[in-house]
N, C-alpha and C. Protein backbone atom coordinates (compact mmCIF):
# COMPACT_ATOMS: atom_id res chain seq x y z
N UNK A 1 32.62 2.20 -76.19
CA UNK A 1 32.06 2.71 -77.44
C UNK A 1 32.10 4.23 -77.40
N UNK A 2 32.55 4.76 -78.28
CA UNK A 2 31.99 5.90 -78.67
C UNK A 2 33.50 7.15 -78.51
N UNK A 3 34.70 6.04 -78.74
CA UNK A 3 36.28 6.97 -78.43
C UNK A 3 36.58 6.78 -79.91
N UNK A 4 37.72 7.94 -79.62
CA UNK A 4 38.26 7.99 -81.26
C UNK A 4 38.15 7.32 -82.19
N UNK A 5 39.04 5.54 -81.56
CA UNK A 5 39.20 4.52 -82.47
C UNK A 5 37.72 3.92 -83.13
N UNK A 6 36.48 3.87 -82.51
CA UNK A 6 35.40 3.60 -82.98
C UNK A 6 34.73 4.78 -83.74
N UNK A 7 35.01 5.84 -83.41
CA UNK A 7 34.28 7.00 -84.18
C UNK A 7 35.34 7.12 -85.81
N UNK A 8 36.77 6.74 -85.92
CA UNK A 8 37.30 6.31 -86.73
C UNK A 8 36.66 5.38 -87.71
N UNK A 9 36.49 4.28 -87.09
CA UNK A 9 35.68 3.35 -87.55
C UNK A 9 34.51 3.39 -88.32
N UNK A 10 33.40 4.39 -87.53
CA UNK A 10 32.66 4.32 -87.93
C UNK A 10 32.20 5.60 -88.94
N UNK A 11 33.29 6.85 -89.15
CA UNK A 11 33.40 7.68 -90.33
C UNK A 11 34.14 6.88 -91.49
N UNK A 12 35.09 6.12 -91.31
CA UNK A 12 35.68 5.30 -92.79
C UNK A 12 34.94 4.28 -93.43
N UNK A 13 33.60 3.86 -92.23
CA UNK A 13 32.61 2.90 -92.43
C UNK A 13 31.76 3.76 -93.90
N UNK A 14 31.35 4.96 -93.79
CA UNK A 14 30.77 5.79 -94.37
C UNK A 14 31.09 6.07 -95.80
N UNK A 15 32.94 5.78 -95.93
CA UNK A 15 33.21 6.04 -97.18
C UNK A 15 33.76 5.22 -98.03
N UNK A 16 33.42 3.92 -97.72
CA UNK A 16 33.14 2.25 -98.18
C UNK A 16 32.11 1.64 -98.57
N UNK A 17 32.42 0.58 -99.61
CA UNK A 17 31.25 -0.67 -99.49
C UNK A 17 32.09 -1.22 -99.16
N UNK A 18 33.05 -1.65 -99.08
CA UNK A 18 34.08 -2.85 -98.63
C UNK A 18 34.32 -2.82 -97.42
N UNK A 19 33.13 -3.17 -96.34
CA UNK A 19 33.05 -3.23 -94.94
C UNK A 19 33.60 -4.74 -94.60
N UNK A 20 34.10 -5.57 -95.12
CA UNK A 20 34.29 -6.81 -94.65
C UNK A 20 36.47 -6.55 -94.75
N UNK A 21 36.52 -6.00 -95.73
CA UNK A 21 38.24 -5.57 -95.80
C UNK A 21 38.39 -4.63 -95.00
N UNK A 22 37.69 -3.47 -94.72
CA UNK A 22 38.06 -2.62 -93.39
C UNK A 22 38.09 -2.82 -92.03
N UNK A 23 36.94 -3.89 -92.20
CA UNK A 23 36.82 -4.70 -90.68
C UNK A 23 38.51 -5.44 -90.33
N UNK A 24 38.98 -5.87 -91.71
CA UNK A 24 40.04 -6.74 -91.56
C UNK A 24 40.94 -5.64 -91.37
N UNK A 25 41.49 -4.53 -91.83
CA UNK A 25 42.18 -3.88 -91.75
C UNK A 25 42.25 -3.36 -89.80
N UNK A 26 41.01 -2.57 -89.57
CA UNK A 26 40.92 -2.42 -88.39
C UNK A 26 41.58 -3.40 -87.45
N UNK A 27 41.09 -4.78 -87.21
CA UNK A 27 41.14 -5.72 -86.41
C UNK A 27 42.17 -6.14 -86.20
N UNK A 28 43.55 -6.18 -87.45
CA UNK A 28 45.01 -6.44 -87.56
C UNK A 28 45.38 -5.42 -86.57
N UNK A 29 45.45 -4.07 -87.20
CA UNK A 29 45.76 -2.99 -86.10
C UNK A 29 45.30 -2.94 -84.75
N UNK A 30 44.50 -3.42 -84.33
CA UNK A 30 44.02 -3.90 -82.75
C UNK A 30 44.87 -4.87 -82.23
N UNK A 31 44.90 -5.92 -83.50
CA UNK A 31 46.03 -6.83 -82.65
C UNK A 31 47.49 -6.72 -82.50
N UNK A 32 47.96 -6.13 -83.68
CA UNK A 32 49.16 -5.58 -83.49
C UNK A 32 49.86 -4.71 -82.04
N UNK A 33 48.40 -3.44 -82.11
CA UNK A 33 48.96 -2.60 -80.81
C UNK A 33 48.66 -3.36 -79.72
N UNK A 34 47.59 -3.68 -79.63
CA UNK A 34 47.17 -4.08 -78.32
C UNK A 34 47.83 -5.44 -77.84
N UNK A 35 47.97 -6.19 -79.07
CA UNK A 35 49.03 -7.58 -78.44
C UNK A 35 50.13 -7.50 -78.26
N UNK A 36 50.50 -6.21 -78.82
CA UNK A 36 52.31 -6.34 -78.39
C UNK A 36 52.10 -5.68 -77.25
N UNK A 37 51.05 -4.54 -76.73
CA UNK A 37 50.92 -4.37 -75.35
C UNK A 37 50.95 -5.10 -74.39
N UNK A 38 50.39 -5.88 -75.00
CA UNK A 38 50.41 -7.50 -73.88
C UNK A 38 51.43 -8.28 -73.71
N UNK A 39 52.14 -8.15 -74.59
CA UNK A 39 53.34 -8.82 -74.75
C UNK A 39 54.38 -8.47 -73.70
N UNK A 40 54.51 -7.11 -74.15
CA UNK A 40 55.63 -6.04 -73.72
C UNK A 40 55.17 -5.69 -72.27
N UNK A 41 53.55 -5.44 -71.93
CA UNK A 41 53.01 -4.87 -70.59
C UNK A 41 53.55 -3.41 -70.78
N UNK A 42 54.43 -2.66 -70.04
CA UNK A 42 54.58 -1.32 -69.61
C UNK A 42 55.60 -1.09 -70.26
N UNK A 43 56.71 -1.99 -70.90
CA UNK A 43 57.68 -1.65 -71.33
C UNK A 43 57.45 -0.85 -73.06
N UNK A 44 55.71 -0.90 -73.33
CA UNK A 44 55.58 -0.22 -74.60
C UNK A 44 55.77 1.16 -74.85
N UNK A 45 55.06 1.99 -73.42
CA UNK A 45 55.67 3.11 -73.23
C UNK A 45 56.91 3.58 -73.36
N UNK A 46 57.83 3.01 -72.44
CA UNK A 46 59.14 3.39 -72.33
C UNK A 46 59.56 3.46 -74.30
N UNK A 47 59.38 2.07 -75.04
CA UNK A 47 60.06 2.44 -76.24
C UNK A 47 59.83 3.81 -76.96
N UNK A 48 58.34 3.87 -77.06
CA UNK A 48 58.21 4.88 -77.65
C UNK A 48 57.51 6.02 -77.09
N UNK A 49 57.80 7.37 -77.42
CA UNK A 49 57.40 8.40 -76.41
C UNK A 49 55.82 8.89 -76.60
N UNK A 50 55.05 8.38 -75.58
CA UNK A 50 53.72 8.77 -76.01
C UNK A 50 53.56 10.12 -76.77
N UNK A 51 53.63 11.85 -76.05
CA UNK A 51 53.81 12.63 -77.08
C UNK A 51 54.24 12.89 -78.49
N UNK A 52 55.58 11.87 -79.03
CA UNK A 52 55.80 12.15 -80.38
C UNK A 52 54.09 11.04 -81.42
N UNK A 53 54.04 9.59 -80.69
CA UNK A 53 52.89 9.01 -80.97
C UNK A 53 51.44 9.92 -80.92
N UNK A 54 51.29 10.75 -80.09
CA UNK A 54 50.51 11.48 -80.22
C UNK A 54 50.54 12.78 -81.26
N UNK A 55 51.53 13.36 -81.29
CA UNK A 55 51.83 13.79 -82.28
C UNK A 55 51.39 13.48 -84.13
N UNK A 56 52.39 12.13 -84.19
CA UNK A 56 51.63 11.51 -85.54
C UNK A 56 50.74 11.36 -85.92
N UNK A 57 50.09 10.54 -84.67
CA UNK A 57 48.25 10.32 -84.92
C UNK A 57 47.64 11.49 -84.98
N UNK A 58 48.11 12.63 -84.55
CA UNK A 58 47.38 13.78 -84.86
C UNK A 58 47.67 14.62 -86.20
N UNK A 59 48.65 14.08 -86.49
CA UNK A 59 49.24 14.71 -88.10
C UNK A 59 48.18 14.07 -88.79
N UNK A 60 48.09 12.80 -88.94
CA UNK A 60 47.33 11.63 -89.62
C UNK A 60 45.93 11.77 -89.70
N UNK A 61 45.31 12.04 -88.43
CA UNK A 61 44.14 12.40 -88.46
C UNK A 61 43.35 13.46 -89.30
N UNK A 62 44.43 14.67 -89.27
CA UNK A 62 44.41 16.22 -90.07
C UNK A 62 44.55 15.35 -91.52
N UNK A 63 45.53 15.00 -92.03
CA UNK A 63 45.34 14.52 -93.22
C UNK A 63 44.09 13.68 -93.75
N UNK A 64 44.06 12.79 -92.89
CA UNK A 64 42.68 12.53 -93.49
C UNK A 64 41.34 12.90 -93.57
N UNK A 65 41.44 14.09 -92.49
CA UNK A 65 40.19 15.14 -93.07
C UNK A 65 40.49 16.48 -93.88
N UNK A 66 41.45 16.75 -94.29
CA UNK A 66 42.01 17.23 -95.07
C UNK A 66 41.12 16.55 -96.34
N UNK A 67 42.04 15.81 -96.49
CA UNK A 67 41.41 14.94 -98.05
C UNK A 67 39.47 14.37 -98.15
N UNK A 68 39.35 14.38 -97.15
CA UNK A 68 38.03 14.06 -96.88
C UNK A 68 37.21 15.71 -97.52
N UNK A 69 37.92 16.49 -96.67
CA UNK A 69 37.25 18.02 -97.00
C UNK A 69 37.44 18.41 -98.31
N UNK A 70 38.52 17.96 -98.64
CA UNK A 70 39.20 18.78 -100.34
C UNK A 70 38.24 17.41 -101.44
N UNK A 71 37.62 17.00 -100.87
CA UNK A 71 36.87 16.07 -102.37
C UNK A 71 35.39 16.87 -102.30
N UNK A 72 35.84 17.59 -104.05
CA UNK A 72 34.71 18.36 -104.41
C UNK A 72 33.15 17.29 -104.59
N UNK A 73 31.48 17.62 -104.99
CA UNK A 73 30.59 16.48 -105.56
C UNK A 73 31.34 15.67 -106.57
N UNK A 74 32.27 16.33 -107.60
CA UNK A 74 32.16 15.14 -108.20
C UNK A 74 33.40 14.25 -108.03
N UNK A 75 33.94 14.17 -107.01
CA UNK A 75 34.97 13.82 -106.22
C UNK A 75 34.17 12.26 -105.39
N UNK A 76 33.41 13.27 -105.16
CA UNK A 76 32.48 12.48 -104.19
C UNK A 76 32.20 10.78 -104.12
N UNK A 77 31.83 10.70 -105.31
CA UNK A 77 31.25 9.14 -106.21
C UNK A 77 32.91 8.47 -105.62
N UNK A 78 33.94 8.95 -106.33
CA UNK A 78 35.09 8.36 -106.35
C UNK A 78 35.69 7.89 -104.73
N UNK A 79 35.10 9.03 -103.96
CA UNK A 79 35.83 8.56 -102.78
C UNK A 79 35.17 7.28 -101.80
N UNK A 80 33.66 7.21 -102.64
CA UNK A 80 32.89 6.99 -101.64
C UNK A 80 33.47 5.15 -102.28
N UNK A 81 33.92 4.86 -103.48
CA UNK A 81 34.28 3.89 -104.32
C UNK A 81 35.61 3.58 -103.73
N UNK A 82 35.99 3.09 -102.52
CA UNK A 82 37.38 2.73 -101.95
C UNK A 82 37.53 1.52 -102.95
N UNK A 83 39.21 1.49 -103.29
CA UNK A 83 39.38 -0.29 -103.48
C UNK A 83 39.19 -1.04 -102.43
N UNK A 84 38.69 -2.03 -102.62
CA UNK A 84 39.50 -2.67 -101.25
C UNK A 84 40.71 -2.81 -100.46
N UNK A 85 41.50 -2.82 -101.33
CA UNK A 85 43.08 -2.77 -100.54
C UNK A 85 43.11 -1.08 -100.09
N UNK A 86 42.37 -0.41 -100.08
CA UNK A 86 42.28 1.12 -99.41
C UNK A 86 41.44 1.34 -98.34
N UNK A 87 40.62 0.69 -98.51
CA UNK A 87 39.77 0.13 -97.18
C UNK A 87 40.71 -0.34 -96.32
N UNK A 88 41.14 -1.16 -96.27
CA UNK A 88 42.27 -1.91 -95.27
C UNK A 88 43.08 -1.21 -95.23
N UNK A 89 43.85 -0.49 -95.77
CA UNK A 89 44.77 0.28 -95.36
C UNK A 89 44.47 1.44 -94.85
N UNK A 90 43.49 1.57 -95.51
CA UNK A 90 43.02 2.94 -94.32
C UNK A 90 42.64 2.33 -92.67
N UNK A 91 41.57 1.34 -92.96
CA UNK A 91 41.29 1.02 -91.91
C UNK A 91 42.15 0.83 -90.71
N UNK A 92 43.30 0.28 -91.22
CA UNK A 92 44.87 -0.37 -90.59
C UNK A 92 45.55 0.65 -90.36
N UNK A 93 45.99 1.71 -90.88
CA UNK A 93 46.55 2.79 -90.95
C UNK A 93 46.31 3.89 -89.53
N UNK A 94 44.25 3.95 -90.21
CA UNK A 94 43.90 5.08 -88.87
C UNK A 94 43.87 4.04 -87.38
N UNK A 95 44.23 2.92 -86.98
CA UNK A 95 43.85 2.26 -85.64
C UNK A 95 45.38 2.11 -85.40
N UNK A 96 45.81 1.65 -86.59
CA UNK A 96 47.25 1.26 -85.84
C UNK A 96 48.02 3.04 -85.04
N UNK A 97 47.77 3.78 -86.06
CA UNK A 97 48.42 5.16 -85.54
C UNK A 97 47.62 5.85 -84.19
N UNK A 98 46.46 5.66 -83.91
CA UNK A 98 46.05 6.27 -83.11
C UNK A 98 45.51 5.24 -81.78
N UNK A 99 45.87 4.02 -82.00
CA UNK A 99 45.68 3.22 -80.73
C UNK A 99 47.34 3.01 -80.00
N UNK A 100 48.22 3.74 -80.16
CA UNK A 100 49.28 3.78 -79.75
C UNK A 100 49.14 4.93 -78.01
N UNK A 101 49.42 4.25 -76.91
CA UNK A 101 48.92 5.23 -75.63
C UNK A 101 47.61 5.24 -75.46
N UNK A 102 46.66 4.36 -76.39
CA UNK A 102 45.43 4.78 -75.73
C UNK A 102 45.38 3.90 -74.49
N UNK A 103 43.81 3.74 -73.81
CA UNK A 103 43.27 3.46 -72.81
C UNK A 103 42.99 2.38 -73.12
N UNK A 104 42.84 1.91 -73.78
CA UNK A 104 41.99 0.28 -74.38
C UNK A 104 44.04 -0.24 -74.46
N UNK A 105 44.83 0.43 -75.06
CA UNK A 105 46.09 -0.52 -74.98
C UNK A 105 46.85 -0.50 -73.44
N UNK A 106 46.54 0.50 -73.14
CA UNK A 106 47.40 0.35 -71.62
C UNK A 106 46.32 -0.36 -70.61
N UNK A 107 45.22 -0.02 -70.86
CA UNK A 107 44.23 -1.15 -69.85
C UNK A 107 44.69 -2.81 -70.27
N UNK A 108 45.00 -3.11 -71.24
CA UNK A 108 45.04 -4.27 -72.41
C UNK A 108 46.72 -4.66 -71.41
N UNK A 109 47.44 -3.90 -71.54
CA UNK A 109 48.49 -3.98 -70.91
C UNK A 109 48.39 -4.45 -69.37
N UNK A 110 48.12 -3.40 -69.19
CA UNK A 110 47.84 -3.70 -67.58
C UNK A 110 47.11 -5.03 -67.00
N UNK A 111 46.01 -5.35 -67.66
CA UNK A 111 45.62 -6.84 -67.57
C UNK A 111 46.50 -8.00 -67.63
N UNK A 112 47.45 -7.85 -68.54
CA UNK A 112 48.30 -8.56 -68.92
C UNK A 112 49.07 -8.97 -67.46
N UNK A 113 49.43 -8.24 -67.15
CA UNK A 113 50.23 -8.37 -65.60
C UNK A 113 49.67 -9.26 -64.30
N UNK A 114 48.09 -8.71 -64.54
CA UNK A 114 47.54 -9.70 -63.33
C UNK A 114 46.77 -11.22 -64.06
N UNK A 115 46.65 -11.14 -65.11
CA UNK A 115 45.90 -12.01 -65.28
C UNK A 115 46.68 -13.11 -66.64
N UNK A 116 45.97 -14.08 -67.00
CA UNK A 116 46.45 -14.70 -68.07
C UNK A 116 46.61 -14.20 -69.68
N UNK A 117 47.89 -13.59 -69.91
CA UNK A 117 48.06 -12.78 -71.18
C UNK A 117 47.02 -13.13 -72.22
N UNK A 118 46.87 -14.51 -72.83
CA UNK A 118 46.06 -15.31 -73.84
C UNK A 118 44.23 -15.11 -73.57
N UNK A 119 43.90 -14.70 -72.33
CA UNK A 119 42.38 -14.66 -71.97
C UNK A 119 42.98 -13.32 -72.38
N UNK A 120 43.63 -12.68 -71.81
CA UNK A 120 43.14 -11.18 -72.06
C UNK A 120 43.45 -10.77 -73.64
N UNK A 121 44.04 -11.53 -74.23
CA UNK A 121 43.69 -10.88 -75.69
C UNK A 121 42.76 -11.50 -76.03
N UNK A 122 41.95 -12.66 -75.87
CA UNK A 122 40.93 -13.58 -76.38
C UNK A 122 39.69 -12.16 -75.95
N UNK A 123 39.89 -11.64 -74.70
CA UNK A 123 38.52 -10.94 -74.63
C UNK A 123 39.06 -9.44 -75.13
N UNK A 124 40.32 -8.93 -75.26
CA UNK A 124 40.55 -7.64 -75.77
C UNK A 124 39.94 -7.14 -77.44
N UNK A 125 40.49 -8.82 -77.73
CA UNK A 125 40.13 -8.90 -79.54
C UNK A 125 38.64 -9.47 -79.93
N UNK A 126 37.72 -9.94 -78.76
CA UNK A 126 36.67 -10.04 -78.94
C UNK A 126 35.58 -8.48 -78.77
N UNK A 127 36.09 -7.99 -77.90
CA UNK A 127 35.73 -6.71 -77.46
C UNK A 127 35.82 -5.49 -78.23
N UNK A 128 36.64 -5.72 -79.45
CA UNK A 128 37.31 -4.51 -80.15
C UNK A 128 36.40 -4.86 -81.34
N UNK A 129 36.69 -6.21 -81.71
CA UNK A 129 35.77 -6.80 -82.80
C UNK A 129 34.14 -6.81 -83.12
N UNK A 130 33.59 -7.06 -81.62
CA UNK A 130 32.26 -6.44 -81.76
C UNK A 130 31.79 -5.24 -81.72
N UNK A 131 32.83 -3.78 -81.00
CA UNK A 131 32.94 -2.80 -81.28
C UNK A 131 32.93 -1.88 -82.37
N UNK A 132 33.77 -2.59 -83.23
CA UNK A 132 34.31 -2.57 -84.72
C UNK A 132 32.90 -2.92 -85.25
N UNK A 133 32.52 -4.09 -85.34
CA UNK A 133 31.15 -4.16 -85.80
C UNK A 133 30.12 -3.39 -85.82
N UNK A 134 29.59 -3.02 -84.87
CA UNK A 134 28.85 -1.87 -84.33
C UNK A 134 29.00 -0.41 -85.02
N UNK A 135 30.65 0.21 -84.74
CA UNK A 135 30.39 1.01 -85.69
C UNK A 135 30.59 1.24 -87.06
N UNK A 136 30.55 0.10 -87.92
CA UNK A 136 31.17 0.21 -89.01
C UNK A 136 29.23 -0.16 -89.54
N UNK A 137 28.17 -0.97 -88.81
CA UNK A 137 26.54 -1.17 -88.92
C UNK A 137 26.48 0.33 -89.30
N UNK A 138 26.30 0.82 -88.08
CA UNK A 138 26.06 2.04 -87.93
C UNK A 138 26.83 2.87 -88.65
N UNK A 139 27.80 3.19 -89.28
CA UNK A 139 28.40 4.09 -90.73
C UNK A 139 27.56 3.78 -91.81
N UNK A 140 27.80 2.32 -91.99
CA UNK A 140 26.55 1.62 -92.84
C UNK A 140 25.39 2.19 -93.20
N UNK A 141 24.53 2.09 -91.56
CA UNK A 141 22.98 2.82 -92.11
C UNK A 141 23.43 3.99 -92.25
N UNK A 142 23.65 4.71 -91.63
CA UNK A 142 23.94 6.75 -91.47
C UNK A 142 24.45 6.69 -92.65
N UNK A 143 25.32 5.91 -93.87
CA UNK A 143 25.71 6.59 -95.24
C UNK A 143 24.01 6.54 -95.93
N UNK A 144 23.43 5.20 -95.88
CA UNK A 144 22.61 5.05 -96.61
C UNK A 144 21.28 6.42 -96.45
N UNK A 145 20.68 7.14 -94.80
CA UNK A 145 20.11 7.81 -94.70
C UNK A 145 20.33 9.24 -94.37
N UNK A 146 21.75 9.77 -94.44
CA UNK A 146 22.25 11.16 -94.14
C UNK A 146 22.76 11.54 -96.24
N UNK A 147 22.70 12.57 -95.99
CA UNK A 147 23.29 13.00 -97.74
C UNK A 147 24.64 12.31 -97.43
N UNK A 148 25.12 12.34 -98.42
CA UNK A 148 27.10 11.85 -98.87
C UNK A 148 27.48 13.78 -98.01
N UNK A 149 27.16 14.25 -99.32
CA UNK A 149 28.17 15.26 -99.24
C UNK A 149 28.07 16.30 -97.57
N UNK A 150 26.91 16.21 -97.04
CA UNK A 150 27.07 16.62 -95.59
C UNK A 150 27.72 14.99 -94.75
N UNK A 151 27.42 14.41 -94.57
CA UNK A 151 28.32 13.01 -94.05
C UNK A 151 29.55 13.04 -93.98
N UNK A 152 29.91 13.49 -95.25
CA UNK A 152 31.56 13.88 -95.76
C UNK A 152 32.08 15.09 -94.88
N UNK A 153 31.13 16.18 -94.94
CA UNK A 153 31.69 17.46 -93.85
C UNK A 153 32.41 16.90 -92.94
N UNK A 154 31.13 16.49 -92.58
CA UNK A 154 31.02 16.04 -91.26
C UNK A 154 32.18 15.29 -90.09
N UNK A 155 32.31 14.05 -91.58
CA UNK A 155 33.62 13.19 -91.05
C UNK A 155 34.80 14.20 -90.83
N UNK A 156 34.72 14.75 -92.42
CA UNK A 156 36.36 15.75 -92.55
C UNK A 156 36.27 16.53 -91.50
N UNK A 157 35.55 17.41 -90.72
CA UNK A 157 35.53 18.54 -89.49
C UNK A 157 35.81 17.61 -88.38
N UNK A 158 35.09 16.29 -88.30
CA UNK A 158 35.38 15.39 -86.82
C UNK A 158 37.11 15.06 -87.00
N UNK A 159 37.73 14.29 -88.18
CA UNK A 159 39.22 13.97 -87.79
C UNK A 159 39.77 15.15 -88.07
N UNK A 160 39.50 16.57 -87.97
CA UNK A 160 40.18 17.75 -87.77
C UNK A 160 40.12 17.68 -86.55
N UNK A 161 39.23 17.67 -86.23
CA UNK A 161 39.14 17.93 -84.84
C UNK A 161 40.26 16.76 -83.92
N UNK A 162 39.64 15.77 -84.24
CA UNK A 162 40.33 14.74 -83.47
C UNK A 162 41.98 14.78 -83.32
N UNK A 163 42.78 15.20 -84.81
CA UNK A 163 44.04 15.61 -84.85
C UNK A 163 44.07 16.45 -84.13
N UNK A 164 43.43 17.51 -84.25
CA UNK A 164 43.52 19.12 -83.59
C UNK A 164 44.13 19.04 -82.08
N UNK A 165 43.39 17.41 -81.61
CA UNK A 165 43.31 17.26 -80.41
C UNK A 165 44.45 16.78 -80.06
N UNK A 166 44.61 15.61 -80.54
CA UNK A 166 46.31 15.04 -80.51
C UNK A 166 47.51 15.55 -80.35
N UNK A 167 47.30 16.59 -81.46
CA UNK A 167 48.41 17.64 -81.42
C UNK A 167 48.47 18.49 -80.26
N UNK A 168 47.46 19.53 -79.64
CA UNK A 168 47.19 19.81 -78.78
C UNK A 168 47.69 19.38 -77.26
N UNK A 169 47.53 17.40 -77.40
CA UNK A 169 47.28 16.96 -76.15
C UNK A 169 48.74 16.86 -76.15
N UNK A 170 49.38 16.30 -77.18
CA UNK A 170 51.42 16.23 -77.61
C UNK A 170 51.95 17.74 -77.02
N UNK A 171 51.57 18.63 -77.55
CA UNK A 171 52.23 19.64 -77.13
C UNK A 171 52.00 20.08 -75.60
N UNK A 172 50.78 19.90 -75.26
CA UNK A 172 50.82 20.23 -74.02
C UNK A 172 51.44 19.28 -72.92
N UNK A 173 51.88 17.77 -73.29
CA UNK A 173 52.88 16.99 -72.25
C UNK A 173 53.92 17.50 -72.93
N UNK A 174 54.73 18.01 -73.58
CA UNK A 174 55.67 18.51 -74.27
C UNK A 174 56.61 19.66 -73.10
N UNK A 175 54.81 20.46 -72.85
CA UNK A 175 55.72 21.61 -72.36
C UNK A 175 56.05 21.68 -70.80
């Protein structure tokens, strides 16, 4: 608890009512990365180059606090009004791009090798799922008792940051 992909979670939790389609969105993207980790084991790395993946997710991240930051009050109402199919795609969008190289997929991986592939996604996707839960509760209450428009800072300055970091962490295996 408490790494990118859940702090993701639980800022897009904030700018939803459609917590049951983001949950779904999220949870696809868990299984996607993390089961083809399992699938593949070590050979996920080799396809794709962690730095350029780090890279993206850090482009991605900036954009979406970008847009988070650039919605004026009366912006506000509108953003906080996701469709549902934007919920999920956001939700799907920010996990699938930034659980690429993480620690939860190469641990996910690595299990895979010693143990029975099918237990380890049974407890990878149980583990992510009650995670997911947790912080999407908790976005939940914190929208209902923090203002919108500081909440909103807030998020937009954290996935600056978080890109900031990505990019950062890309360029520096880069050099």
């Amino acid at each position: 608890m408490g790494d990118k992909t859940q702090l993701s979670v639980l800022i897009l939790s904030t700018r939803t009512k459609e917590y049951f389609r983001l949950l779904l969105g999220v949870m696809l993207a868990f299984l996607l990365t993390d089961g083809l980790a399992i699938i593949l084991g070590s050979y996920v790395g080799d396809v794709m180059p962690v730095t350029a993946v780090k890279a993206l997710s850090g482009l991605v991240f900036i954009l979406f606090g970008i847009l988070i930051l650039k919605n004026g009050p009366e912006e506000e109402e509108a953003a906080m009004s996701f469709s549902s199919r934007s919920a999920f795609i956001s939700g799907f969008s920010m996990i699938f791009l930034s659980e690429w190289g993480d620690k939860t997929q190469i641990a996910s991986a690595l299990f895979a090798t010693e143990y029975d592939p099918h237990m380890v996604l049974a407890g990878v996707m149980m583990a992510l799922f009650l995670l997911s839960l947790m912080a999407i509760y908790l976005g939940r209450y914190l929208s209902s008792r923090i203002d919108r428009k500081l909440l909103s800072r807030a998020a937009g300055a954290i996935f600056l940051l978080i890109g900031s970091s990505f990019l950062l962490s890309a360029l520096a295996s880069s050099l």
